[in-house]
PDB file of N, CA and C in Angstrom:
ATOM      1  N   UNK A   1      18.733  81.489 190.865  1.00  0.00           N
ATOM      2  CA  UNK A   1      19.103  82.720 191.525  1.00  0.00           C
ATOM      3  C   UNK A   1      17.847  83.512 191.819  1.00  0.00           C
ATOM      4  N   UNK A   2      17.820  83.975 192.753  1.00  0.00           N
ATOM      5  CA  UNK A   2      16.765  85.254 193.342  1.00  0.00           C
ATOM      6  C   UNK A   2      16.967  85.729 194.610  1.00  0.00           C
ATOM      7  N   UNK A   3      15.980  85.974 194.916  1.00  0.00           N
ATOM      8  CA  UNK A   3      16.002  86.903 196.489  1.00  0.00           C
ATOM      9  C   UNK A   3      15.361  86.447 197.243  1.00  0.00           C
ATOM     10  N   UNK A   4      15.517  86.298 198.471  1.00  0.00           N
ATOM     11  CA  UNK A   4      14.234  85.533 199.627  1.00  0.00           C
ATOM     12  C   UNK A   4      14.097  86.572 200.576  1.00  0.00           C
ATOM     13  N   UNK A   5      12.885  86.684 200.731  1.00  0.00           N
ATOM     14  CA  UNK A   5      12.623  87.754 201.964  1.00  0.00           C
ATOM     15  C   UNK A   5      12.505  87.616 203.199  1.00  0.00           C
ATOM     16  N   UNK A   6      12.430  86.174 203.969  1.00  0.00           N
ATOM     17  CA  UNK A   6      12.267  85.493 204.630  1.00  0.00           C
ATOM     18  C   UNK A   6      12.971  86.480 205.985  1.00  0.00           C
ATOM     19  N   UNK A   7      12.362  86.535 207.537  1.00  0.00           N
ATOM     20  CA  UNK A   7      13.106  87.233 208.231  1.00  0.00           C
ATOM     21  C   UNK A   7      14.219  86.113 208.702  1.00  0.00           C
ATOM     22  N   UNK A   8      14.471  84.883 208.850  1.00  0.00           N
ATOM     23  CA  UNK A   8      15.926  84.140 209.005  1.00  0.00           C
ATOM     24  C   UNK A   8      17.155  84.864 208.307  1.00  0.00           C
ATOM     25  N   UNK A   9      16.585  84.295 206.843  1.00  0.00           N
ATOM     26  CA  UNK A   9      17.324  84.795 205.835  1.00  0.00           C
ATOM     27  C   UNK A   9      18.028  86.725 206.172  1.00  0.00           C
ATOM     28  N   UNK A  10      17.394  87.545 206.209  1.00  0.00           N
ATOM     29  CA  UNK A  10      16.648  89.276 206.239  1.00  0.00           C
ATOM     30  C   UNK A  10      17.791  88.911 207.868  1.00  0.00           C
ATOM     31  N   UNK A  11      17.928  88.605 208.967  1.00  0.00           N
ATOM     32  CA  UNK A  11      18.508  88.571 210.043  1.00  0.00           C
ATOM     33  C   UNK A  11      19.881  87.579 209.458  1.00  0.00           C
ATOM     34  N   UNK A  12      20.543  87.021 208.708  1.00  0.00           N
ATOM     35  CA  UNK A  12      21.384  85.885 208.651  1.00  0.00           C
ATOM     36  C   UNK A  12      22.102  87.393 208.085  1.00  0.00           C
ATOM     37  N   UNK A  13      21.692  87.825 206.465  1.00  0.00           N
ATOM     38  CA  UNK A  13      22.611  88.577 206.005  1.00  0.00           C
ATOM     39  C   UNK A  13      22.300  89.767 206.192  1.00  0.00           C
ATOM     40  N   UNK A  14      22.361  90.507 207.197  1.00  0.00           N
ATOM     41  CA  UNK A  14      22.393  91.798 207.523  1.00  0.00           C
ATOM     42  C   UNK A  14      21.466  92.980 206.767  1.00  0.00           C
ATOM     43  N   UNK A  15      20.936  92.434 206.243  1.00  0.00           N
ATOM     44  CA  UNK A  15      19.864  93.257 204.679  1.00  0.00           C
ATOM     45  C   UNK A  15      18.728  93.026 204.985  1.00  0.00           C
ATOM     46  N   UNK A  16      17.697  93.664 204.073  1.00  0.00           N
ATOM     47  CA  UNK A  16      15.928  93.993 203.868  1.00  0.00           C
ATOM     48  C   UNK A  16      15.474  92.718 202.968  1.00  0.00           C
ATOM     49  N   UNK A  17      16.367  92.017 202.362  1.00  0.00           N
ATOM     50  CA  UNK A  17      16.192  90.753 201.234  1.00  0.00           C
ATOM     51  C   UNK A  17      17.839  90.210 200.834  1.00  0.00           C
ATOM     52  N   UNK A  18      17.612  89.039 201.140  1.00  0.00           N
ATOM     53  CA  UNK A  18      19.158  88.419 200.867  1.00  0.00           C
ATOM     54  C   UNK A  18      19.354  87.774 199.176  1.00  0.00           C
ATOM     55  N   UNK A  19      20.100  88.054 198.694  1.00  0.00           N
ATOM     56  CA  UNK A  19      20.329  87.700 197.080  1.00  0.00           C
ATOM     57  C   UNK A  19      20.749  86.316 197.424  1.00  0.00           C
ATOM     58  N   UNK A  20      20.074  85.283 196.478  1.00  0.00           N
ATOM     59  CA  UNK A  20      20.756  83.864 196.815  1.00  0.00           C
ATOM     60  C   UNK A  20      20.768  83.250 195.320  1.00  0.00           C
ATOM     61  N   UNK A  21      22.325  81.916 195.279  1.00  0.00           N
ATOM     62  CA  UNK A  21      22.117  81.040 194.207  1.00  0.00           C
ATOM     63  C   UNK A  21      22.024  79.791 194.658  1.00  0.00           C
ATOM     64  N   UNK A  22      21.339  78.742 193.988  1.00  0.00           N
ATOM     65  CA  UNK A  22      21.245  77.710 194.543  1.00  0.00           C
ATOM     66  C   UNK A  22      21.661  76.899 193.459  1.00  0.00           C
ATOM     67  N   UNK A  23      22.604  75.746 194.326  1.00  0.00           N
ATOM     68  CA  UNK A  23      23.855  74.947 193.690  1.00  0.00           C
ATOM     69  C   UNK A  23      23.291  73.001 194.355  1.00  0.00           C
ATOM     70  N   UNK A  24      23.455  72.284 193.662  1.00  0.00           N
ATOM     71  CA  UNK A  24      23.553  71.142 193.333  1.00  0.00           C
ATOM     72  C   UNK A  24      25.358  70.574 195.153  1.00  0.00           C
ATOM     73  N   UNK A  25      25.214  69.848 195.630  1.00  0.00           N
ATOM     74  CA  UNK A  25      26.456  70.236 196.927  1.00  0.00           C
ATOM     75  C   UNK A  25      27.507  69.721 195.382  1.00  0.00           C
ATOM     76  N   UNK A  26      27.427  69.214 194.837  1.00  0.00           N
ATOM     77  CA  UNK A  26      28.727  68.283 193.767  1.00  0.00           C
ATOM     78  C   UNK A  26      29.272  69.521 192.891  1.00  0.00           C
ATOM     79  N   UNK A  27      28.391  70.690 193.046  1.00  0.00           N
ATOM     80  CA  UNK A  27      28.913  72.001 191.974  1.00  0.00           C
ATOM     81  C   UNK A  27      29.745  72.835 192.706  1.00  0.00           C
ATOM     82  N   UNK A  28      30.194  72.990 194.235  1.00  0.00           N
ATOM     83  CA  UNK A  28      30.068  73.818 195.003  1.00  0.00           C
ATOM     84  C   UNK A  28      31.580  73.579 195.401  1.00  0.00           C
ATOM     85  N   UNK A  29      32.225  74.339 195.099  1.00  0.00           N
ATOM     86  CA  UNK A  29      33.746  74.089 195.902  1.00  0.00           C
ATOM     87  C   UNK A  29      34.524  75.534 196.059  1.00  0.00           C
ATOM     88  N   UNK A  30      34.830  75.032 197.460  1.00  0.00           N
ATOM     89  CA  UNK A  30      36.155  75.960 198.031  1.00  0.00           C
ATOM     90  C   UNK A  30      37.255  76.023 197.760  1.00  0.00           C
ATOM     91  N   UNK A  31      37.549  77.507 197.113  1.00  0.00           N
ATOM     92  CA  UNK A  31      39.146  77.603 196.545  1.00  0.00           C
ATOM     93  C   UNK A  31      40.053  77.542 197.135  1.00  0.00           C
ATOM     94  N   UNK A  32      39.642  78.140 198.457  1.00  0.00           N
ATOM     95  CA  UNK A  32      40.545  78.671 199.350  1.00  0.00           C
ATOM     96  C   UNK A  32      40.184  78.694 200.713  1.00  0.00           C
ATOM     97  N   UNK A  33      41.021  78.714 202.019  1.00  0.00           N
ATOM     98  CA  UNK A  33      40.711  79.278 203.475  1.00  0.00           C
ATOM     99  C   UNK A  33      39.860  77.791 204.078  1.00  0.00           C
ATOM    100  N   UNK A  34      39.518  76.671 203.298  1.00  0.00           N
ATOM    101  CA  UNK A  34      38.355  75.829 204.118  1.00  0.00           C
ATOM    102  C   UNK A  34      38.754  75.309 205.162  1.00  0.00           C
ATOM    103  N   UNK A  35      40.141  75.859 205.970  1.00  0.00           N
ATOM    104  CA  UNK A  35      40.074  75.534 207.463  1.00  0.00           C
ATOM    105  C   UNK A  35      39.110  76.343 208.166  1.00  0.00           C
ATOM    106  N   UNK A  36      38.950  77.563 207.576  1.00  0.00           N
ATOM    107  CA  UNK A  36      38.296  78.654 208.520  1.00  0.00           C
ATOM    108  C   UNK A  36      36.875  78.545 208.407  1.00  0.00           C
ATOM    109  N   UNK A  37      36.076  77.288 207.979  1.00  0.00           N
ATOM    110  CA  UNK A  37      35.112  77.557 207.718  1.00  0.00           C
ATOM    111  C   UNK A  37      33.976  76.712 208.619  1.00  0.00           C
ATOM    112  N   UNK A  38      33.441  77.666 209.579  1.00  0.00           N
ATOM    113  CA  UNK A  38      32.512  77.285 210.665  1.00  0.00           C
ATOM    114  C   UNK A  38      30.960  77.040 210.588  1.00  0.00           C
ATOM    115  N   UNK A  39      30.471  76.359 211.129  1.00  0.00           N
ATOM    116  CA  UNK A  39      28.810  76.072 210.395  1.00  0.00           C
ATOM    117  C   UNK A  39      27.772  76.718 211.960  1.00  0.00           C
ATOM    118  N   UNK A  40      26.742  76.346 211.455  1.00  0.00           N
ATOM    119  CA  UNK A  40      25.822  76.612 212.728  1.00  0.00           C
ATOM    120  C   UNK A  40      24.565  76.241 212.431  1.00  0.00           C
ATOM    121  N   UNK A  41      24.094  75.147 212.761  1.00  0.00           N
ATOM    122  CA  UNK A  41      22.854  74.288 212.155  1.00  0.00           C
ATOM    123  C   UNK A  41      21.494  74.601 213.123  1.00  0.00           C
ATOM    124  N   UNK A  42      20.968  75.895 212.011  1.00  0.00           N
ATOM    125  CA  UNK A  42      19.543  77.013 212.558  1.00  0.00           C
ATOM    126  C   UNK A  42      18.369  76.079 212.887  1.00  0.00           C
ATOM    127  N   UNK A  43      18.536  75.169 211.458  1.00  0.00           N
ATOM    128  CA  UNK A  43      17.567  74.087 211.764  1.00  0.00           C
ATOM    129  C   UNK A  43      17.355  72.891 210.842  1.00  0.00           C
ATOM    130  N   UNK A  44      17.032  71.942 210.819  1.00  0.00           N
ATOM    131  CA  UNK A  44      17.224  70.736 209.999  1.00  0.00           C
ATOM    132  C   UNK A  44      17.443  71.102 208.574  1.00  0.00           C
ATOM    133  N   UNK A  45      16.814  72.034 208.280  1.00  0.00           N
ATOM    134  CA  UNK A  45      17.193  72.072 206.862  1.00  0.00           C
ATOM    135  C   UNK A  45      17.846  73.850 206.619  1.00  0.00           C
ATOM    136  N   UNK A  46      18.810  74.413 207.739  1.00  0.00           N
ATOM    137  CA  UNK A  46      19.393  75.404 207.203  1.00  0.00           C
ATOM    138  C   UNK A  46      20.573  75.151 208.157  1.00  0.00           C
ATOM    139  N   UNK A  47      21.847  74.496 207.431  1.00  0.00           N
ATOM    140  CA  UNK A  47      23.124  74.432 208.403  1.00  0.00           C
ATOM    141  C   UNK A  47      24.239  75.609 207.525  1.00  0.00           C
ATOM    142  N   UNK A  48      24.039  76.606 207.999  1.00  0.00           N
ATOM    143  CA  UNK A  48      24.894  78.208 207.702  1.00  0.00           C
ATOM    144  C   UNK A  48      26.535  78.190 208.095  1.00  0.00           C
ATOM    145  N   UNK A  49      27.322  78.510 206.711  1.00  0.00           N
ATOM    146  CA  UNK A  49      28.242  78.163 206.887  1.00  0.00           C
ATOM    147  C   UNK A  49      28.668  79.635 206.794  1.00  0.00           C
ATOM    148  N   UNK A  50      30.003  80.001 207.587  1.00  0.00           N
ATOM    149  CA  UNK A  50      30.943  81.199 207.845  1.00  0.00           C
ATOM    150  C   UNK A  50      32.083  81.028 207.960  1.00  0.00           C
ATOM    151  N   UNK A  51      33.133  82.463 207.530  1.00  0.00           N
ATOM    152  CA  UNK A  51      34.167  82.015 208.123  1.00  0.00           C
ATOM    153  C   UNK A  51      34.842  82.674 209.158  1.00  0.00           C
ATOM    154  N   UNK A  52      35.291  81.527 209.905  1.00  0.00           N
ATOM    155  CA  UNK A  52      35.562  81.673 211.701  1.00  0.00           C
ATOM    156  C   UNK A  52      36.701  82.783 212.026  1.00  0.00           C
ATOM    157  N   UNK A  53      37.516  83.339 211.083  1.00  0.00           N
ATOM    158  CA  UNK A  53      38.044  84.700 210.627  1.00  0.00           C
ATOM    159  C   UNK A  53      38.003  85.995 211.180  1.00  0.00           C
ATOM    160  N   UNK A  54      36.944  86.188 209.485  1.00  0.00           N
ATOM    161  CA  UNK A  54      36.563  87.272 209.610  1.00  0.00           C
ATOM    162  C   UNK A  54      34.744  87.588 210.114  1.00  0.00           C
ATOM    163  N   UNK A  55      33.926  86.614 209.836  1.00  0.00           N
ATOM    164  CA  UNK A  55      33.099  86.164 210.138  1.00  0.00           C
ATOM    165  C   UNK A  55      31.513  85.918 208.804  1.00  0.00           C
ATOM    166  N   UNK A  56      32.656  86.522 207.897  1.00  0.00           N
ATOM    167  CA  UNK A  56      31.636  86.905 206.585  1.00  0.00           C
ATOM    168  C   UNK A  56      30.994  85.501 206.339  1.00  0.00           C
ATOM    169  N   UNK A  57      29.685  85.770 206.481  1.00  0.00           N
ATOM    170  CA  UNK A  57      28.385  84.705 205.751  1.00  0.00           C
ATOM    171  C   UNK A  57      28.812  84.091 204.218  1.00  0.00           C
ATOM    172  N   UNK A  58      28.917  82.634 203.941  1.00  0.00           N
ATOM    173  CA  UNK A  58      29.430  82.169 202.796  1.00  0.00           C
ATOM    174  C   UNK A  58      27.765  81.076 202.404  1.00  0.00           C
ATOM    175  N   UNK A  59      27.266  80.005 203.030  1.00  0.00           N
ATOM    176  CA  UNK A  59      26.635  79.599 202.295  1.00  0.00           C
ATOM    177  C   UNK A  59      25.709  78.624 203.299  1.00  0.00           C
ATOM    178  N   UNK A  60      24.697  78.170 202.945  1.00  0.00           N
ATOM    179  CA  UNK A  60      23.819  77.492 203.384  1.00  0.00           C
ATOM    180  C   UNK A  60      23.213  76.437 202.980  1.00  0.00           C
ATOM    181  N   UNK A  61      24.005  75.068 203.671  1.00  0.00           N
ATOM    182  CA  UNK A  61      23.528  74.205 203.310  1.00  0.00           C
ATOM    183  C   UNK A  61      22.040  73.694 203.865  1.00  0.00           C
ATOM    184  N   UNK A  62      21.420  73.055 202.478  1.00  0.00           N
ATOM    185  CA  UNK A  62      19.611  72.492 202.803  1.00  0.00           C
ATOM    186  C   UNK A  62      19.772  70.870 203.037  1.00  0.00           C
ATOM    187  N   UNK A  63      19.760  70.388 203.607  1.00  0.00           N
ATOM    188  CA  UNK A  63      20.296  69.253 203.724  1.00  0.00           C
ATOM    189  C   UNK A  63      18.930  68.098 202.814  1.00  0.00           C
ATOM    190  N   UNK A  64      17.141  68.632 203.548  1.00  0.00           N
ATOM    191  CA  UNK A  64      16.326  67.930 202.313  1.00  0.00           C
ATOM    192  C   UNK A  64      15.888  67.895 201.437  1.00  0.00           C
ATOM    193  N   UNK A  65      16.528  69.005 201.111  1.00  0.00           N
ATOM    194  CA  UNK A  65      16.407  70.013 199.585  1.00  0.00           C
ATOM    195  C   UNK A  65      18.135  69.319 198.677  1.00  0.00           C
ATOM    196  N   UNK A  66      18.258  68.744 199.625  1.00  0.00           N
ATOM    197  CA  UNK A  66      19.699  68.988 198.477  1.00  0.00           C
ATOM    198  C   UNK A  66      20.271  69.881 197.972  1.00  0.00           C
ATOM    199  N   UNK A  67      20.328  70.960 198.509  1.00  0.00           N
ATOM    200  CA  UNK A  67      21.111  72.273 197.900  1.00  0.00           C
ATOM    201  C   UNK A  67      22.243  73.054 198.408  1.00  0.00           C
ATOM    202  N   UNK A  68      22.639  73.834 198.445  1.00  0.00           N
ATOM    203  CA  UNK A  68      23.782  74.487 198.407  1.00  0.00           C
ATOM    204  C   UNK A  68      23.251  76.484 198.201  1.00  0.00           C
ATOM    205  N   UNK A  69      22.912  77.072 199.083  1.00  0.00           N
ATOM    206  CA  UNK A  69      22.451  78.464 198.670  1.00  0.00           C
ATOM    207  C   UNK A  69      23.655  79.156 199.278  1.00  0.00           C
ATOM    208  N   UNK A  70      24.399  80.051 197.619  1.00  0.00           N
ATOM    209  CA  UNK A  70      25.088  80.454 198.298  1.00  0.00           C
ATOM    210  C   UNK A  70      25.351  82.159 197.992  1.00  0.00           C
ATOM    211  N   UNK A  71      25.566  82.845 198.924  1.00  0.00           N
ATOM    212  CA  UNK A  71      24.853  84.136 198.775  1.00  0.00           C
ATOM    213  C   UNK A  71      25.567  84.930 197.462  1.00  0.00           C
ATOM    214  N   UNK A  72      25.421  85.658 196.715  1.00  0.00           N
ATOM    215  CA  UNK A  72      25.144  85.902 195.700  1.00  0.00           C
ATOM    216  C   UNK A  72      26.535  87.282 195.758  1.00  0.00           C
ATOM    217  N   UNK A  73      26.725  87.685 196.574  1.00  0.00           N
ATOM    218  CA  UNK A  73      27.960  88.467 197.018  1.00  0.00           C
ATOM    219  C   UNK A  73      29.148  87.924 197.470  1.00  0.00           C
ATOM    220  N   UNK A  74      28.876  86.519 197.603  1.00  0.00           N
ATOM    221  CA  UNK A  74      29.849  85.815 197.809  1.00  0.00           C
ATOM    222  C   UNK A  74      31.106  85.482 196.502  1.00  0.00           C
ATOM    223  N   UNK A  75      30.412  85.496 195.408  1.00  0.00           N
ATOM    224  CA  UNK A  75      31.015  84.778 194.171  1.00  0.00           C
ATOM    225  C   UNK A  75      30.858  86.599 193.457  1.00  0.00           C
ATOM    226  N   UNK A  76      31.739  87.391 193.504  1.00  0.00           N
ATOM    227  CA  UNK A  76      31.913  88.764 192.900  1.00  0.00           C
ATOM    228  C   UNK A  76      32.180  88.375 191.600  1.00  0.00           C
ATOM    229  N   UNK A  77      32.795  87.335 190.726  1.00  0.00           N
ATOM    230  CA  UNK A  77      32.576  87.364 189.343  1.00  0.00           C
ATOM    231  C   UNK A  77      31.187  86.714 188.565  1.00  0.00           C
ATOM    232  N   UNK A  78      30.293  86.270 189.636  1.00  0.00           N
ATOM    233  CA  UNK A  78      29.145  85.899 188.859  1.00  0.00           C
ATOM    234  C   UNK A  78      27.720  86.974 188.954  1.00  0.00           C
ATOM    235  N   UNK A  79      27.612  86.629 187.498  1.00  0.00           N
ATOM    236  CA  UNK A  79      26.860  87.507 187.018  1.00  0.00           C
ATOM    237  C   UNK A  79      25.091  87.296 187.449  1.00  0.00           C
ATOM    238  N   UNK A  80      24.787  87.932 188.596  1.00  0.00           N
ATOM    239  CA  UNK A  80      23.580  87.577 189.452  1.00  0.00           C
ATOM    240  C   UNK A  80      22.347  87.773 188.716  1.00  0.00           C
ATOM    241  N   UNK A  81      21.676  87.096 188.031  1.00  0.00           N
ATOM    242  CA  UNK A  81      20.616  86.836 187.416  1.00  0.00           C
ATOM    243  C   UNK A  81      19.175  86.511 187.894  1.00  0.00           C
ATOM    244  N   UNK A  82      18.849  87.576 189.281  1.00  0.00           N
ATOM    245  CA  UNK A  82      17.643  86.608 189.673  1.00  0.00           C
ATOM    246  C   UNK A  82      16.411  86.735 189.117  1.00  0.00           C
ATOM    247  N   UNK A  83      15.489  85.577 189.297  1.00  0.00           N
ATOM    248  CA  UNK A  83      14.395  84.631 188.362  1.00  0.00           C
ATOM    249  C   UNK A  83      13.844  84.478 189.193  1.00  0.00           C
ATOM    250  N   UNK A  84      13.241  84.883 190.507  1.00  0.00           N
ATOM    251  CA  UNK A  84      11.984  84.809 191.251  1.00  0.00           C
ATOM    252  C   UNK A  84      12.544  85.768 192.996  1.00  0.00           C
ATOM    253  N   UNK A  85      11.336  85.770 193.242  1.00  0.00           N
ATOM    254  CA  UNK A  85      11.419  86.263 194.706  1.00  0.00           C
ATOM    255  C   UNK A  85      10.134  85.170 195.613  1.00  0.00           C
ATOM    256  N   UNK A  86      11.215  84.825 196.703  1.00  0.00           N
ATOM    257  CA  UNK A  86      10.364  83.740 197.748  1.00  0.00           C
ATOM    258  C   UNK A  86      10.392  84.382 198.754  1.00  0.00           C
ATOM    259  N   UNK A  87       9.365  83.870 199.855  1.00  0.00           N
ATOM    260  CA  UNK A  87       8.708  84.306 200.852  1.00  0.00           C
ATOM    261  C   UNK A  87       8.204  85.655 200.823  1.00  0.00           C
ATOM    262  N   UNK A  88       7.825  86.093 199.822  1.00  0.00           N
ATOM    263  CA  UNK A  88       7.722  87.382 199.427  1.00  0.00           C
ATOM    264  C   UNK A  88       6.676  87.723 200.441  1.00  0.00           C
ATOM    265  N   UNK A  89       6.212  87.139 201.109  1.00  0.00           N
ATOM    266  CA  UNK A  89       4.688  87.414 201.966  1.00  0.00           C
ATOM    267  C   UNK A  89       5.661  87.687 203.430  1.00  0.00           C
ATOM    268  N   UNK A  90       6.452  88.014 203.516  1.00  0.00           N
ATOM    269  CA  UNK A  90       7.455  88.554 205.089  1.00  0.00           C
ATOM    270  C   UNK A  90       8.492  90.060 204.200  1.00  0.00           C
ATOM    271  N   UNK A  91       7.859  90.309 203.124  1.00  0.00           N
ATOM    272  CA  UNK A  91       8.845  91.719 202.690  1.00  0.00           C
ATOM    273  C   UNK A  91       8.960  92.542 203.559  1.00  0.00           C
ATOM    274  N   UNK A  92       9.827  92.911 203.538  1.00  0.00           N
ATOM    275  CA  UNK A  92       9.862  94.429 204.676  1.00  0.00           C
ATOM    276  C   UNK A  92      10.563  95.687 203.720  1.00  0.00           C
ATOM    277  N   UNK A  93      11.143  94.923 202.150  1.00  0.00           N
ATOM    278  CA  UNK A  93      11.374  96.168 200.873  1.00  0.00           C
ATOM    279  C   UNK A  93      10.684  95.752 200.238  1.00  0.00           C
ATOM    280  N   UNK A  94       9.555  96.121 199.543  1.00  0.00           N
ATOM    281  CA  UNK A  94       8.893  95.908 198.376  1.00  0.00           C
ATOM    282  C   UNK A  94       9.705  96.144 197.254  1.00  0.00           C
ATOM    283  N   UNK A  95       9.845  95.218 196.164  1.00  0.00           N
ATOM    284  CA  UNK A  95      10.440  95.277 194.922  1.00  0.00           C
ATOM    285  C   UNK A  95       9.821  94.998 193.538  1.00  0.00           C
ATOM    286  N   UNK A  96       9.288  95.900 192.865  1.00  0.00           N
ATOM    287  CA  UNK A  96       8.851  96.555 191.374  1.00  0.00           C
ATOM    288  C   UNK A  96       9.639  96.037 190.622  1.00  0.00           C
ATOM    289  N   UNK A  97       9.896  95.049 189.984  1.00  0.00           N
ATOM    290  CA  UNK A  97      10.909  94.698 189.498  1.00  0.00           C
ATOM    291  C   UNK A  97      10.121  93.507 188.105  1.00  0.00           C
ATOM    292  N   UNK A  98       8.865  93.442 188.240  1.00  0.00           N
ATOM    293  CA  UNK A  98       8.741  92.474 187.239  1.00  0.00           C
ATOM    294  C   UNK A  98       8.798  90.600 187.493  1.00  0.00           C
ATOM    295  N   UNK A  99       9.555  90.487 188.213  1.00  0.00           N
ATOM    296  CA  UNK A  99       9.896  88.951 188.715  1.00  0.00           C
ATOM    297  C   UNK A  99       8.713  88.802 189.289  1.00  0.00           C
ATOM    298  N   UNK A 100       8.703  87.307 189.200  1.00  0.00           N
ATOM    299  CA  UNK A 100       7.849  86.254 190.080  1.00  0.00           C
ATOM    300  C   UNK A 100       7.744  85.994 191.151  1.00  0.00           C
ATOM    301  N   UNK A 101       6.964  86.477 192.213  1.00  0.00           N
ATOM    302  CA  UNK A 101       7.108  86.589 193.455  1.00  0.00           C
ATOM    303  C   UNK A 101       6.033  85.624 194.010  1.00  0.00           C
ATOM    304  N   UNK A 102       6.531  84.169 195.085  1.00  0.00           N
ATOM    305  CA  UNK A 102       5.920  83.524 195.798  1.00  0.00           C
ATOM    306  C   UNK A 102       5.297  83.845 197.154  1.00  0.00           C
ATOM    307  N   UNK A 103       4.499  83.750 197.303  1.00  0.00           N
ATOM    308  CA  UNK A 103       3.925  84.095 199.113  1.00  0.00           C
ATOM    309  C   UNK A 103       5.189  82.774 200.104  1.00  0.00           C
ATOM    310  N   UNK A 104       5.332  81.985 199.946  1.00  0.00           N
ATOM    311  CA  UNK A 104       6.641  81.116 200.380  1.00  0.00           C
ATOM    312  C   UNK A 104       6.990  80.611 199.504  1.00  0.00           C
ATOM    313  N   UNK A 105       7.146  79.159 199.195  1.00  0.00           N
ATOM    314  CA  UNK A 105       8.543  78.576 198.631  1.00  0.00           C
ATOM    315  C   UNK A 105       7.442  77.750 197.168  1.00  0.00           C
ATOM    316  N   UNK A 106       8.047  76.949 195.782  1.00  0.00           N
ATOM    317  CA  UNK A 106       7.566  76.716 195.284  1.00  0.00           C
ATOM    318  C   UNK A 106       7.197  74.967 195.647  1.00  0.00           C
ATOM    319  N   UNK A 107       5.731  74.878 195.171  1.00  0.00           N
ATOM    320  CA  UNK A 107       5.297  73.679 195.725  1.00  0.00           C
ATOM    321  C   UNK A 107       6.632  72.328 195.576  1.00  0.00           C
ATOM    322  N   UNK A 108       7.470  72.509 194.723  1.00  0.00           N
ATOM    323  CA  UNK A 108       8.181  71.351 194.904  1.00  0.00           C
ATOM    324  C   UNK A 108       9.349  71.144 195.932  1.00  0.00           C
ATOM    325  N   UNK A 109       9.601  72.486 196.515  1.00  0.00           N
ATOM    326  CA  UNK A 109      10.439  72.205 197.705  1.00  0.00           C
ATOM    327  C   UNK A 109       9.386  72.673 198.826  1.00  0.00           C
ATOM    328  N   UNK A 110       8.288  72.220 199.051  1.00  0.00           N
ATOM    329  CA  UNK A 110       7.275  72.009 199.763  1.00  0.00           C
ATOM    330  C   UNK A 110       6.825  73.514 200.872  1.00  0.00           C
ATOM    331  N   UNK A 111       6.429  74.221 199.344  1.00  0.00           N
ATOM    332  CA  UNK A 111       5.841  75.556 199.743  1.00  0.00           C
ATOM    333  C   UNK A 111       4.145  75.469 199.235  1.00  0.00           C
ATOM    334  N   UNK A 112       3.803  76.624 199.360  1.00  0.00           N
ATOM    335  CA  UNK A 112       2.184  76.542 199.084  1.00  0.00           C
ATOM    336  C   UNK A 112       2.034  76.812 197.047  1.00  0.00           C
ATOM    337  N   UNK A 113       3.238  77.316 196.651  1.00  0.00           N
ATOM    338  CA  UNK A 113       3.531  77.648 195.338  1.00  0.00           C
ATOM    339  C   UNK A 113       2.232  78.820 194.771  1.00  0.00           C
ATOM    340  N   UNK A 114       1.683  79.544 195.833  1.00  0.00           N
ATOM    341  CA  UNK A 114       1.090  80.603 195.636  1.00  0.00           C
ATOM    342  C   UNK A 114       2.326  81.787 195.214  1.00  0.00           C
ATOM    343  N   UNK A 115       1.676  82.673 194.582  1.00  0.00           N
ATOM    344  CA  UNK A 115       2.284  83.708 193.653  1.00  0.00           C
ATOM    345  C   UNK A 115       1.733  85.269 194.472  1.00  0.00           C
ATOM    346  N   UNK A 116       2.170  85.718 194.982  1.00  0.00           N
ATOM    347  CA  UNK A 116       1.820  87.393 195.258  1.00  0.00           C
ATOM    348  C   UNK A 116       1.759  88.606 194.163  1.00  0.00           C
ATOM    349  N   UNK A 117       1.136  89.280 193.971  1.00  0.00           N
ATOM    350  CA  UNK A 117       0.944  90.272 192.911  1.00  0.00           C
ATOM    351  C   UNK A 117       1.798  91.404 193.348  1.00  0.00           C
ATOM    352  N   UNK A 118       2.297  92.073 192.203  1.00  0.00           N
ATOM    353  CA  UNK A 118       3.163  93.682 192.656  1.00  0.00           C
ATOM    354  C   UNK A 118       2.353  94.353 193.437  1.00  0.00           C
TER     355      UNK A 118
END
């Protein structure tokens, strides 16, 4: 769990920094409504899923990451715990907060795994 500052991300969910969790696709299931649920593939590795409804932002699949990011307002009973801030080098809110903040992504999902200072 954390925050990405990224302007995709910063333009996808309507906000200054989008809260995200990232899920394993085998952890990830729909309770409910998955007729209504429309995608839109930004780019090889961000296919953004919504629903065709009401239009509310639900989750983003990484297809070479293997993941599942799914926004953090989405799941109202989980208890949002975030543990780093990425792309922190595109902030447009600066956040004092103590966490670990990357200039992009960590070297193993093929970022520079540089660290930005408060």
């Amino acid at each position: 769990m954390g925050y990405c500052h990224c302007s995709s991300c910063r333009s996808w969910s309507g906000g200054p920094v989008n809260g995200f969790t990232l899920w394993k696709p085998e952890a990830v299931r729909i309770q409910s409504g998955y007729d209504s649920i429309a995608t839109f593939e930004k780019s090889a590795n961000s296919v953004r899923q919504y629903c065709s409804k009401c239009g509310g932002h639900l989750m983003t699949y990484h297809p070479q990451l293997r993941l599942i990011g799914v926004f953090s307002g989405t799941m109202p009973t989980l208890e949002f715990t975030p543990a780093i801030h990425v792309n922190y080098s595109e902030r447009v809110l600066p956040m004092r907060d103590g966490l670990p903040k990357l200039k992009d992504f960590p070297l193993e999902l093929g970022g520079s795994g540089e660290f930005i200072t408060e």
